[in-house]
N, C-alpha and C. Protein backbone atom coordinates (compact mmCIF):
# COMPACT_ATOMS: atom_id res chain seq x y z
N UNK A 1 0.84 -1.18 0.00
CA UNK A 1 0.00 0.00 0.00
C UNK A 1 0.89 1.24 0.00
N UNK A 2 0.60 1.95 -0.80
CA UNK A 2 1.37 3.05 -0.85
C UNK A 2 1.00 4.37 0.17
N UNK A 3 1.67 5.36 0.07
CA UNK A 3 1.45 6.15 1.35
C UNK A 3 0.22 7.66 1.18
N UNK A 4 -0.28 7.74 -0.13
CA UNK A 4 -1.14 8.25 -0.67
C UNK A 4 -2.65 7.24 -0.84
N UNK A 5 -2.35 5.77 -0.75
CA UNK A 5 -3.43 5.18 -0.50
C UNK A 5 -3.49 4.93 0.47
N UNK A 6 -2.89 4.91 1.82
CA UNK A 6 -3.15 4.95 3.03
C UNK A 6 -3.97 6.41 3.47
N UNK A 7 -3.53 7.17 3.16
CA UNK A 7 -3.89 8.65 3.48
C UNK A 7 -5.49 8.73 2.77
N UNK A 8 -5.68 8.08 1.35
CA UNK A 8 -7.51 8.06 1.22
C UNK A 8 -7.82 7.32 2.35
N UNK A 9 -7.66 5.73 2.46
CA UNK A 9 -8.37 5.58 3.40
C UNK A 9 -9.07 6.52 4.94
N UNK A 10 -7.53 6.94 5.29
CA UNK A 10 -7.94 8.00 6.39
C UNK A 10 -9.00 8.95 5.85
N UNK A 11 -9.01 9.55 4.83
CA UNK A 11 -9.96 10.24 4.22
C UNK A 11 -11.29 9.85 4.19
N UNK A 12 -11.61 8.65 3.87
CA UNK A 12 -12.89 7.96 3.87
C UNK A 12 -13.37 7.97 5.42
N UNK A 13 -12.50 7.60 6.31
CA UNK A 13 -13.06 7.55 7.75
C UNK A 13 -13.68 9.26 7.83
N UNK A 14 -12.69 10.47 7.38
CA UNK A 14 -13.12 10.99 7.75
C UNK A 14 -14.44 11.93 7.19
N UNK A 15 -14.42 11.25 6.07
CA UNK A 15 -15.66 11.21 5.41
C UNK A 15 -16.69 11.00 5.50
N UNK A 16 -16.89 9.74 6.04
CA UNK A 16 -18.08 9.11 6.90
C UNK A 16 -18.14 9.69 8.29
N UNK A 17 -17.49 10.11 9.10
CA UNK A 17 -18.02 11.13 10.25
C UNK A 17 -18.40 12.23 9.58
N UNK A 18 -17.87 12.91 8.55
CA UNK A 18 -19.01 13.86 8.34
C UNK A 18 -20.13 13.59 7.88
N UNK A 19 -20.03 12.36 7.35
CA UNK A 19 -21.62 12.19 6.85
C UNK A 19 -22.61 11.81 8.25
N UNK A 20 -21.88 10.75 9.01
CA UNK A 20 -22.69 10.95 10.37
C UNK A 20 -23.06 12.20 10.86
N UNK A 21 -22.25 13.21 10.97
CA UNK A 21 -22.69 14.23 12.06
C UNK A 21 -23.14 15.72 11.22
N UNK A 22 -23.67 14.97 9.72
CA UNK A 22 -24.48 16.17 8.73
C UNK A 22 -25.35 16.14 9.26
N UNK A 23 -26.15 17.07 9.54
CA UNK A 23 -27.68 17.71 10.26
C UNK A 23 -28.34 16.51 9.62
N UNK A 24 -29.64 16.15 10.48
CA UNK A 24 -30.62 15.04 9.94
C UNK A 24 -32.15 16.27 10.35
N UNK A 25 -33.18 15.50 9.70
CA UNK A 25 -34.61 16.39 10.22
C UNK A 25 -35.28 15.58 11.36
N UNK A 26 -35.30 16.22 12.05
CA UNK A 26 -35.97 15.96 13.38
C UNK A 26 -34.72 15.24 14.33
N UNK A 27 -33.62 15.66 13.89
CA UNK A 27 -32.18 14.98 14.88
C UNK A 27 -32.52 13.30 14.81
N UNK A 28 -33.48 12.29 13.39
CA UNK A 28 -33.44 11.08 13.61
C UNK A 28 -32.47 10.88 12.82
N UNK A 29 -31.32 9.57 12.89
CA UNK A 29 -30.09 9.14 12.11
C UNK A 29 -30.61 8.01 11.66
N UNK A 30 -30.67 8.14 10.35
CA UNK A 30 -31.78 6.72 9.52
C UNK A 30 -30.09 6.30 8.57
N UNK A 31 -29.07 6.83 9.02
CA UNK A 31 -28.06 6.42 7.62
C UNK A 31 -27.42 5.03 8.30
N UNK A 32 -26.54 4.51 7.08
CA UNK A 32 -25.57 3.30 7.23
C UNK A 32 -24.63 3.68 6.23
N UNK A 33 -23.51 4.05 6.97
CA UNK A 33 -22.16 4.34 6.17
C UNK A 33 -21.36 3.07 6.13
N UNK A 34 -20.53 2.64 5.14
CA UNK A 34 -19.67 1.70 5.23
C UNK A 34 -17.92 2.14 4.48
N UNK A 35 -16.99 1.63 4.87
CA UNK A 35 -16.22 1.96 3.77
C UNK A 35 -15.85 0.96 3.40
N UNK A 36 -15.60 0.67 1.94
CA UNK A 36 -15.02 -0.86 0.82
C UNK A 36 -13.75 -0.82 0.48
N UNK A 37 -12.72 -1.65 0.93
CA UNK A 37 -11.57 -1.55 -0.03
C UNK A 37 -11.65 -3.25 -0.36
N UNK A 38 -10.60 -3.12 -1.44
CA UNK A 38 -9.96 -4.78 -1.60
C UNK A 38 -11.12 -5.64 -2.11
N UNK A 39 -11.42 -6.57 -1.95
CA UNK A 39 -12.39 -7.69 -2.55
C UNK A 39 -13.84 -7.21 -2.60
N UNK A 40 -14.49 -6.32 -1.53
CA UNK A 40 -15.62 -6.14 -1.64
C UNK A 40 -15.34 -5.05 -2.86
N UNK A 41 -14.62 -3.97 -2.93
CA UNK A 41 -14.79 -3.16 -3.72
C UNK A 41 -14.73 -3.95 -5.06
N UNK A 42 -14.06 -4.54 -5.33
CA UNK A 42 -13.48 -5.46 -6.43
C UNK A 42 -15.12 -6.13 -6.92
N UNK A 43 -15.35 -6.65 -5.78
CA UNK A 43 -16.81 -7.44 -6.18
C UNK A 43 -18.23 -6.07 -6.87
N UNK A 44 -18.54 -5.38 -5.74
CA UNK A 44 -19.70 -4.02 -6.13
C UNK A 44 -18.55 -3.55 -7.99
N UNK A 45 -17.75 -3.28 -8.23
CA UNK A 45 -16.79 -2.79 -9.75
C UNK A 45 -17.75 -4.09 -10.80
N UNK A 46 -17.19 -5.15 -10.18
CA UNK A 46 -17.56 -6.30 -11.10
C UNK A 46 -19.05 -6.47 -11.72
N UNK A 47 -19.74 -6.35 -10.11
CA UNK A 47 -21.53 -6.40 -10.23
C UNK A 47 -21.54 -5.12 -11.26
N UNK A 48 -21.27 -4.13 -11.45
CA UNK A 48 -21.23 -3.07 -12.03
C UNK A 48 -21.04 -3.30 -13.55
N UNK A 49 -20.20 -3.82 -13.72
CA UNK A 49 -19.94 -4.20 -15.26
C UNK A 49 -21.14 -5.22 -15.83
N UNK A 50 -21.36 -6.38 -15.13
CA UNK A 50 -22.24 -7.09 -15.11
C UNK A 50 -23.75 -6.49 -15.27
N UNK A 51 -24.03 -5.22 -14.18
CA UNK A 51 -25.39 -4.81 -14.74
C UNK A 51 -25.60 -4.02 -16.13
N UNK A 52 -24.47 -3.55 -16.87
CA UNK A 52 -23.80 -3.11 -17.64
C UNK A 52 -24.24 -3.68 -18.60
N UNK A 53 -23.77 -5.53 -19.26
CA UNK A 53 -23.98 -6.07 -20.06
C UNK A 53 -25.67 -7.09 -20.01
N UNK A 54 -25.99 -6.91 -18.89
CA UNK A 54 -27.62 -7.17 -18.72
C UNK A 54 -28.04 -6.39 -19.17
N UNK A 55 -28.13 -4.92 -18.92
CA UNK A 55 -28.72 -3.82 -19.09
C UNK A 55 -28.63 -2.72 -21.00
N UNK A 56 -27.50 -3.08 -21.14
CA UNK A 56 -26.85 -2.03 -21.95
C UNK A 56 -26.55 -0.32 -21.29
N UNK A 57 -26.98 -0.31 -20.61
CA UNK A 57 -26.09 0.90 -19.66
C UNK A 57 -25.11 1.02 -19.71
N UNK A 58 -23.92 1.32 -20.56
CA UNK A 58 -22.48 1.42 -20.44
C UNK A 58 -21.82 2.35 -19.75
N UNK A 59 -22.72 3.01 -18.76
CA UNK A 59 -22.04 3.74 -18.17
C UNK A 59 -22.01 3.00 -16.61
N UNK A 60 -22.54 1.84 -16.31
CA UNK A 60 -22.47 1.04 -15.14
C UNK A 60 -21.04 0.43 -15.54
N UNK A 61 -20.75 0.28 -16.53
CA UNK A 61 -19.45 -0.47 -17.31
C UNK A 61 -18.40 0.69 -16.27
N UNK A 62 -18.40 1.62 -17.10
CA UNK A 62 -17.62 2.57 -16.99
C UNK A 62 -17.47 3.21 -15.10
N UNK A 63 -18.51 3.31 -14.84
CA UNK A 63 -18.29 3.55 -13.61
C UNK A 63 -17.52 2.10 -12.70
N UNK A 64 -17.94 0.99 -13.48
CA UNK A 64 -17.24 0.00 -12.34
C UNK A 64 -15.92 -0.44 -12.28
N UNK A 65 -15.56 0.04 -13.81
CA UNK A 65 -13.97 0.18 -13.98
C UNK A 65 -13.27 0.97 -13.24
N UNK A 66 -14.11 2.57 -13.04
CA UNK A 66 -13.19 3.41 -12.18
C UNK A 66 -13.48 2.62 -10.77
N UNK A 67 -14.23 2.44 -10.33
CA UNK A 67 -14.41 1.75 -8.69
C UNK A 67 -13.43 1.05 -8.66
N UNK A 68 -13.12 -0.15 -9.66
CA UNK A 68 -11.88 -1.51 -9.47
C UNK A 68 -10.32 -0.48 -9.12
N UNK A 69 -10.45 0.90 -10.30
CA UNK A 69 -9.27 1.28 -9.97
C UNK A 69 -8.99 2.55 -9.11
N UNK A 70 -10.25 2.49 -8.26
CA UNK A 70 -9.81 3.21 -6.77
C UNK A 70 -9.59 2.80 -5.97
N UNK A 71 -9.03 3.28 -5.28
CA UNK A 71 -8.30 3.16 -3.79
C UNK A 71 -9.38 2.69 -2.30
N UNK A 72 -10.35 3.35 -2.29
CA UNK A 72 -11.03 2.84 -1.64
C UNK A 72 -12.76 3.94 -1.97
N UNK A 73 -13.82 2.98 -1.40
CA UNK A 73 -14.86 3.47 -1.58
C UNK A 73 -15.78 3.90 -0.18
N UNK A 74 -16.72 4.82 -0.17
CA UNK A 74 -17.62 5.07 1.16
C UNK A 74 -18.67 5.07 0.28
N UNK A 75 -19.92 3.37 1.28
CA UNK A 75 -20.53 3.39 0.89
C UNK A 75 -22.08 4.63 1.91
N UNK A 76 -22.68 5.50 1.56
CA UNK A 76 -24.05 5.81 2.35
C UNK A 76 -25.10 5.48 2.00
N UNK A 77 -25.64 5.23 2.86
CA UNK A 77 -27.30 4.39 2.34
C UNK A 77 -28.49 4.85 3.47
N UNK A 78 -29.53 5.08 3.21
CA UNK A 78 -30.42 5.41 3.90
C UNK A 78 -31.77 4.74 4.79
N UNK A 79 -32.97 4.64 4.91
CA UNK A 79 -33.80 3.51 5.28
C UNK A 79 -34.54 4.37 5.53
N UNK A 80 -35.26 4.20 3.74
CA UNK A 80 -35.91 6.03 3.59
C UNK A 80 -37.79 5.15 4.05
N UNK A 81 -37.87 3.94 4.27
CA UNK A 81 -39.38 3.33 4.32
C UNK A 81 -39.85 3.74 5.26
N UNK A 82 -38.76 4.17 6.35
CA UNK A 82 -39.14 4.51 7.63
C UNK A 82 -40.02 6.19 7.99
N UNK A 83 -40.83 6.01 8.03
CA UNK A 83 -41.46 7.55 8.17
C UNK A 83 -40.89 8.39 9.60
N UNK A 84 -40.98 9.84 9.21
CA UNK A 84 -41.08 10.29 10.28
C UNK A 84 -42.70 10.99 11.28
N UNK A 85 -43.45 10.84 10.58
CA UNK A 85 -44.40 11.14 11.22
C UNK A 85 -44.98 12.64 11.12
N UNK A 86 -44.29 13.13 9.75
CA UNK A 86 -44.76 14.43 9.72
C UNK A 86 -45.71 14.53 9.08
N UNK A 87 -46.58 13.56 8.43
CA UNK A 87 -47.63 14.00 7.24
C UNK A 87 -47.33 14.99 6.76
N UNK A 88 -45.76 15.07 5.76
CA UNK A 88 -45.99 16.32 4.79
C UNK A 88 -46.45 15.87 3.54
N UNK A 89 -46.50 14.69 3.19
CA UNK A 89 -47.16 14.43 1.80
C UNK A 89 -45.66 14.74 0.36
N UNK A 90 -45.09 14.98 1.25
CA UNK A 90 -43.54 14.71 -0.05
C UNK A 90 -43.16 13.92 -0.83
N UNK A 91 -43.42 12.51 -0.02
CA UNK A 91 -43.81 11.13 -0.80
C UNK A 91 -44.49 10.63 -1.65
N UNK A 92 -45.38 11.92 -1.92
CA UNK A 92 -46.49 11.57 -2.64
C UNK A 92 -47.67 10.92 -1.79
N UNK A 93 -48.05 10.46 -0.30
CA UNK A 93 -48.90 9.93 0.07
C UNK A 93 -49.50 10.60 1.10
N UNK A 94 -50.68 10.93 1.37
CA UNK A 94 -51.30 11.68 2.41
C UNK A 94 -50.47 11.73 3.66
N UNK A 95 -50.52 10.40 3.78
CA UNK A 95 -49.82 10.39 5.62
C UNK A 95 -48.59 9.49 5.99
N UNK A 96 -47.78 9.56 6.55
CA UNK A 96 -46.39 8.61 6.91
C UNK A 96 -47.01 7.18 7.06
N UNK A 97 -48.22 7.27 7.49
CA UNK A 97 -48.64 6.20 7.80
C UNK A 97 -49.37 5.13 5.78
N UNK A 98 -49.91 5.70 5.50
CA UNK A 98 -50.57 5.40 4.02
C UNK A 98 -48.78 4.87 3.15
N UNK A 99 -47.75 5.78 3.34
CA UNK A 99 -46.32 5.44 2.54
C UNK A 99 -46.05 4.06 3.97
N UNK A 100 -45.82 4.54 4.32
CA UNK A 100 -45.26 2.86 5.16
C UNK A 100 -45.85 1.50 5.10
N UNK A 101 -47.64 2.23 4.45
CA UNK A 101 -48.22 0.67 4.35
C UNK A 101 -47.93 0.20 2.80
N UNK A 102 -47.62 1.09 1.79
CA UNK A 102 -47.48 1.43 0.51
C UNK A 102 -46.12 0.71 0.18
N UNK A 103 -45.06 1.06 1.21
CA UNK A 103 -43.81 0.18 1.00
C UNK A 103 -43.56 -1.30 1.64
N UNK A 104 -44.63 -1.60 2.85
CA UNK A 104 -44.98 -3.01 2.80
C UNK A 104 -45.93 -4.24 1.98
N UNK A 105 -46.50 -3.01 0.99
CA UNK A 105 -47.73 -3.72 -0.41
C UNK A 105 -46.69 -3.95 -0.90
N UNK A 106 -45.49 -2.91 -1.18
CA UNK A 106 -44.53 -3.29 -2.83
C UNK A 106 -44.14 -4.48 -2.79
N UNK A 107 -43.40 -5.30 -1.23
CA UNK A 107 -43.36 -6.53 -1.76
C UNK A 107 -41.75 -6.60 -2.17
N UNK A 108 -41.52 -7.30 -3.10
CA UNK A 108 -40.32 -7.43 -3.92
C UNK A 108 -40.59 -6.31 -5.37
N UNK A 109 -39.55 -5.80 -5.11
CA UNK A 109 -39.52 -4.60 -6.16
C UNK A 109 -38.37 -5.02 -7.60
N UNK A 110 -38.79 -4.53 -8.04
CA UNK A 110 -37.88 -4.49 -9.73
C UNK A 110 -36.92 -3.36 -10.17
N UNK A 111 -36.88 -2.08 -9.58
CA UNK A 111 -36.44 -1.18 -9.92
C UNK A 111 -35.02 -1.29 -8.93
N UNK A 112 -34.02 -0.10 -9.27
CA UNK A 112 -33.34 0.28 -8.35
C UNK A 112 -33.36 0.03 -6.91
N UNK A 113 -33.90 1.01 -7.06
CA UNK A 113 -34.64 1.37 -5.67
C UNK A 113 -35.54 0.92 -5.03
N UNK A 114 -35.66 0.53 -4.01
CA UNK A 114 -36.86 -0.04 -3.09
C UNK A 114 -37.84 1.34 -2.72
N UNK A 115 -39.29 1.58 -2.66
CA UNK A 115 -39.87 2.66 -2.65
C UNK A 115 -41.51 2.48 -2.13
N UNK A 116 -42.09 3.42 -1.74
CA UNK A 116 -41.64 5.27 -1.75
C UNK A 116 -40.60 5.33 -0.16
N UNK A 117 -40.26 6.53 -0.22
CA UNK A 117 -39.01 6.57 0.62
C UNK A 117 -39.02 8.08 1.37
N UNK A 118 -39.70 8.75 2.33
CA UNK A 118 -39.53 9.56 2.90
C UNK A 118 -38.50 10.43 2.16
N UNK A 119 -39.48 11.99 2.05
CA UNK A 119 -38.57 13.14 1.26
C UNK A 119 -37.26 13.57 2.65
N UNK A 120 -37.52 13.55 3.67
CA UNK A 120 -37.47 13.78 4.35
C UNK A 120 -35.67 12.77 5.22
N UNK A 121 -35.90 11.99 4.69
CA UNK A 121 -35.05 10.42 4.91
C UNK A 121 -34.43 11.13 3.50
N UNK A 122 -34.32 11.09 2.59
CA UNK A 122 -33.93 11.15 0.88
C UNK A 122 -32.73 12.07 1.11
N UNK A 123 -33.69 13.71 1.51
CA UNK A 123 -32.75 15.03 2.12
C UNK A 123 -31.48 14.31 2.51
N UNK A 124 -31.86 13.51 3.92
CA UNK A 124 -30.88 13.61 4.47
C UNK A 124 -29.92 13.13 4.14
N UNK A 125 -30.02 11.78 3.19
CA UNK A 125 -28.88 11.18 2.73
C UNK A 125 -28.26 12.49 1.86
N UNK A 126 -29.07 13.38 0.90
CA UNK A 126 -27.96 14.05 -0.27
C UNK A 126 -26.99 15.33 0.71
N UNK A 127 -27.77 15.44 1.71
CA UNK A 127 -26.96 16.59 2.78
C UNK A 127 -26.00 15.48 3.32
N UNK A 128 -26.12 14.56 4.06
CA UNK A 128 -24.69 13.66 4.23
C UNK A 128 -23.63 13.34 2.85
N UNK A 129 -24.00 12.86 1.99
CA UNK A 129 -23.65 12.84 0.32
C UNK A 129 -22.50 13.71 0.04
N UNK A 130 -23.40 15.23 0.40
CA UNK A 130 -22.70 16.27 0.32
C UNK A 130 -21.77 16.72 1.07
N UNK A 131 -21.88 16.39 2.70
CA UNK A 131 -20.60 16.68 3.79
C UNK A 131 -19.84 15.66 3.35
N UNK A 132 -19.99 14.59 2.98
CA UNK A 132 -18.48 13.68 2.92
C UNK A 132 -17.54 13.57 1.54
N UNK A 133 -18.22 14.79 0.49
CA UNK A 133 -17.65 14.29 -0.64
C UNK A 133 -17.05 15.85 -0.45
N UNK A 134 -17.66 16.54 0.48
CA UNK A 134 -16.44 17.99 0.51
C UNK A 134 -15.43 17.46 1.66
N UNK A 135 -15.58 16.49 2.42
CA UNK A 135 -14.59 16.83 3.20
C UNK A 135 -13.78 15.90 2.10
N UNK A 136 -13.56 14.93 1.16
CA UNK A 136 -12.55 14.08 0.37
C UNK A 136 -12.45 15.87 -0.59
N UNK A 137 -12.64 16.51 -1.12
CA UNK A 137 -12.47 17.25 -1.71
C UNK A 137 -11.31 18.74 -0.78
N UNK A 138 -11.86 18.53 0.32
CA UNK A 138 -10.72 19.20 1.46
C UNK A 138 -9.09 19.25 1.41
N UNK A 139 -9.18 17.76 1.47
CA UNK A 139 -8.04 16.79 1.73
C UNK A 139 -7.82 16.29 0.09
N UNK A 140 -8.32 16.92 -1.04
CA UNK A 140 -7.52 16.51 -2.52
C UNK A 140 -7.60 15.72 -2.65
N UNK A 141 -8.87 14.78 -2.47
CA UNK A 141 -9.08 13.27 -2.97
C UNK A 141 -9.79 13.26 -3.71
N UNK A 142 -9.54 12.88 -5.03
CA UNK A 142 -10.32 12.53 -6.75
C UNK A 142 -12.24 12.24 -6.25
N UNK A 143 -12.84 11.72 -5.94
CA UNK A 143 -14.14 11.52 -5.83
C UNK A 143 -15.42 11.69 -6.66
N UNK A 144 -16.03 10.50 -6.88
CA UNK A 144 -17.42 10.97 -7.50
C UNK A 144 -18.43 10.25 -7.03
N UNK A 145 -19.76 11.06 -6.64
CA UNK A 145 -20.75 10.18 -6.26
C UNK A 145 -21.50 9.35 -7.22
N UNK A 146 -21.71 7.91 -6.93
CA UNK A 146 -22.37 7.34 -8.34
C UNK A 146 -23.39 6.27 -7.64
N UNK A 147 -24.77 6.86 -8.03
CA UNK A 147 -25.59 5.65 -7.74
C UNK A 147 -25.36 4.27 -8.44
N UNK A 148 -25.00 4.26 -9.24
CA UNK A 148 -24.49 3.01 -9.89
C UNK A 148 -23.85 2.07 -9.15
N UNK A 149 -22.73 2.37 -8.34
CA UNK A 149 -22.23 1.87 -7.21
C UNK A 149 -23.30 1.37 -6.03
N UNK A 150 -23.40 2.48 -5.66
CA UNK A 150 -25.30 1.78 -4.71
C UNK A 150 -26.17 1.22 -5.42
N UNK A 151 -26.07 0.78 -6.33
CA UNK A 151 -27.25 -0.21 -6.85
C UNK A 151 -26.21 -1.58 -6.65
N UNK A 152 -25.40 -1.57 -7.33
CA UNK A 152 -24.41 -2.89 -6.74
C UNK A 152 -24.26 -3.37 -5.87
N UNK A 153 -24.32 -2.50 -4.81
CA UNK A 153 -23.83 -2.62 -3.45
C UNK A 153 -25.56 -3.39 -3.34
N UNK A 154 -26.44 -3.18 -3.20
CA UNK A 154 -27.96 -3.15 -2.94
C UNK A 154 -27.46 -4.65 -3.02
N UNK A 155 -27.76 -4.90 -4.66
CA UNK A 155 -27.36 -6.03 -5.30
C UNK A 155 -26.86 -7.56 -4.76
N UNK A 156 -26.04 -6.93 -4.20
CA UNK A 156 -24.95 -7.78 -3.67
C UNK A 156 -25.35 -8.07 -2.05
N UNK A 157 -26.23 -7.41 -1.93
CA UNK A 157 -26.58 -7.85 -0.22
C UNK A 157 -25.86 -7.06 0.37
N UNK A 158 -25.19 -5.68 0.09
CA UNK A 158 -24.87 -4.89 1.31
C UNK A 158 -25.73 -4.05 1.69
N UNK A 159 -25.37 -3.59 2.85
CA UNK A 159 -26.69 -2.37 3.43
C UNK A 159 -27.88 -2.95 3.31
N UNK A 160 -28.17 -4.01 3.59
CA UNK A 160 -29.84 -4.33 3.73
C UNK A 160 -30.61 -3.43 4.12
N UNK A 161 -30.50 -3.01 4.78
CA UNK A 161 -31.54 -2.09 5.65
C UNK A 161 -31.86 -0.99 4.92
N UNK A 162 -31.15 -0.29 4.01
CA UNK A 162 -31.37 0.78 3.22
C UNK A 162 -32.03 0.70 1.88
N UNK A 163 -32.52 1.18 1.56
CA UNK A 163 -33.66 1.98 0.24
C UNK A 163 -32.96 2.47 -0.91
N UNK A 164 -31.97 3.14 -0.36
CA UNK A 164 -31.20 4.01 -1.46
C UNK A 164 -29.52 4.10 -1.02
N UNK A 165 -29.13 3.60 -1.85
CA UNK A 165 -27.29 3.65 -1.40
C UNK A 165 -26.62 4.77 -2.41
N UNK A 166 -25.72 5.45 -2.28
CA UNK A 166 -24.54 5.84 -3.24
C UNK A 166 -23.75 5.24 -2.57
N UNK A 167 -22.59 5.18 -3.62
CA UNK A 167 -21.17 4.91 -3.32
C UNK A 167 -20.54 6.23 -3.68
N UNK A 168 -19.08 6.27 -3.28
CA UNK A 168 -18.57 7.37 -3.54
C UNK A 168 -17.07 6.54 -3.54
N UNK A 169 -16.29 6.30 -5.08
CA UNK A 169 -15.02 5.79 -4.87
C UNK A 169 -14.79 7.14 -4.66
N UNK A 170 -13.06 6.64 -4.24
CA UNK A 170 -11.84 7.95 -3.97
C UNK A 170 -10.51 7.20 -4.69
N UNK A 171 -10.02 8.16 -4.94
CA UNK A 171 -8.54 7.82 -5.70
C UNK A 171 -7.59 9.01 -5.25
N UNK A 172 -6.15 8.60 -5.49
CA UNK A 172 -4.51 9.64 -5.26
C UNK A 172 -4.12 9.26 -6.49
N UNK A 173 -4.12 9.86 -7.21
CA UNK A 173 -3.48 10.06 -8.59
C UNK A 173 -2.90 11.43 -8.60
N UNK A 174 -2.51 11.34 -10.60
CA UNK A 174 -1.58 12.64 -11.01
C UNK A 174 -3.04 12.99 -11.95
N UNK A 175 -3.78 12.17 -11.80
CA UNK A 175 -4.93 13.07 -12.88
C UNK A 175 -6.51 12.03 -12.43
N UNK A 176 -7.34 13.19 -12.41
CA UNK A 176 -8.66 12.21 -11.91
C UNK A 176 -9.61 11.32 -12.89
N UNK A 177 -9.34 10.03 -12.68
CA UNK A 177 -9.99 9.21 -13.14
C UNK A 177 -11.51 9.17 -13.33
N UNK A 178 -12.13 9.77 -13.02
CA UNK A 178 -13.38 9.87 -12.62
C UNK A 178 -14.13 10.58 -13.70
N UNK A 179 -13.14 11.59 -14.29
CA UNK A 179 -13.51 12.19 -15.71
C UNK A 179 -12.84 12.50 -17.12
N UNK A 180 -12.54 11.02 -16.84
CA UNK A 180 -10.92 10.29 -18.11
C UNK A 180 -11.74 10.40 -18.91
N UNK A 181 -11.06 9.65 -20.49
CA UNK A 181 -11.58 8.98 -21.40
C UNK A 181 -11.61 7.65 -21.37
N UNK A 182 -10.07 6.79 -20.76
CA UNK A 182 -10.02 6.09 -20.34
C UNK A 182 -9.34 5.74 -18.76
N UNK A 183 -9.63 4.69 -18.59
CA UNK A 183 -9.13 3.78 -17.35
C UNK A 183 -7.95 3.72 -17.02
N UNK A 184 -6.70 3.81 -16.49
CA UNK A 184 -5.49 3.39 -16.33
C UNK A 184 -5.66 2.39 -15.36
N UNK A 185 -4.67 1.11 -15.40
CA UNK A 185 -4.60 0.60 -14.46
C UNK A 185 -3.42 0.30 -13.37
C-alpha cells in the first residue's frame, strides 16, 4: 500500500463522520455508512460491469472500472421506508402512515430502488452525500458520487436495511480518473 493510498483511506473515515454528524430532520439518524476496499470493492466494480452487459447501460461499465481502480470506496445508504411522522405528503402519500403501508404492499420490487421513501429520509442522505464528498475534496481526494455503485452494493446484499445507497469511490493520482476517457490501471 502506498502512502497516498493509506492517506484516502484515512480520508474515507473521515468522510463518513461527516456524513454521520451532517444535520438530519428531526435529529433522527436513519443512515448506514460503510467503507469498501480490496475484494468487496473489487466485487460491487464487477456487479457493475455485469449490470452493464444485462442492461446495456455502459455507463455502469464505466463507472465500475473506475471503482476496481480506486483506492477505496464510502458506501451511504439510507432507510428512507421509515417515516417520520410528519404528514408532509412529499412522498407523494397523504400520511407517513398510508407510505409505510405502501412500502410493505410493494413486496419485492424491480427497480433500483426499493420505494416510496420519505422526502425527508432522501434530504438527508444528499446533505450527508454532500458533507463527505467535501470533506474528500478538502483533503484533494479525486471523488465521485455514483448511484451506480449503490445499486451494486444493494445487489450484492450490502446495506440491507437501506432503500437508497450511493457509493462514492476515492482515488490519489496525477490526474482524476473519474472524468478520463479512459481507465489506467
Amino acid at each position: 500500500m502506498s502512502v497516498e493510498t493509506d492517506a484516502v483511506t484515512t480520508v474515507a473515515g473521515l468522510m463518513a463522520l461527516a456524513a454521520r454528524t451532517a444535520p438530519k430532520a428531526v435529529g433522527i439518524d436513519s443512515l448506514t455508512i460503510e467503507i469498501v476496499t480490496g475484494k468487496d470493492q473489487e466485487k460491487i466494480g464487477e456487479k457493475m460491469i455485469r449490470i452493464a452487459a444485462e442492461t446495456g447501460m455502459d455507463f455502469f461499465r464505466i463507472n465500475g472500472e473506475q471503482v476496481k481502480a480506486s483506492d477505496a470506496m464510502v458506501l451511504i445508504g439510507v432507510s428512507g421506508e421509515k417515516s417520520l411522522g410528519l404528514n408532509c405528503g412529499g412522498c407523494g402519500y397523504a400520511s407517513c402512515t398510508e407510505m409505510e403501508k405502501a412500502c410493505t404492499a410493494a413486496g419485492s420490487h424491480t427497480t433500483d430502488y426499493k420505494g416510496p421513501n420519505c422526502v425527508f429520509k432522501v434530504t438527508d442522505l444528499g446533505i450527508a452525500v454532500g458533507s463527505a464528498v467535501k470533506t474528500a475534496s478538502i483533503h484533494n481526494v479525486d471523488n465521485r458520487v455514483m448511484y451506480t455503485a449503490g445499486v451494486a452494493a444493494l445487489k450484492l446484499g450490502m446495506l440491507k436495511e437501506c432503500s437508497i445507497v450511493y457509493g462514492i469511490p476515492l482515488k490519489a493520482s496525477g490526474r482524476d480518473i473519474y472524468f478520463a476517457a479512459t481507465i489506467e490501471h
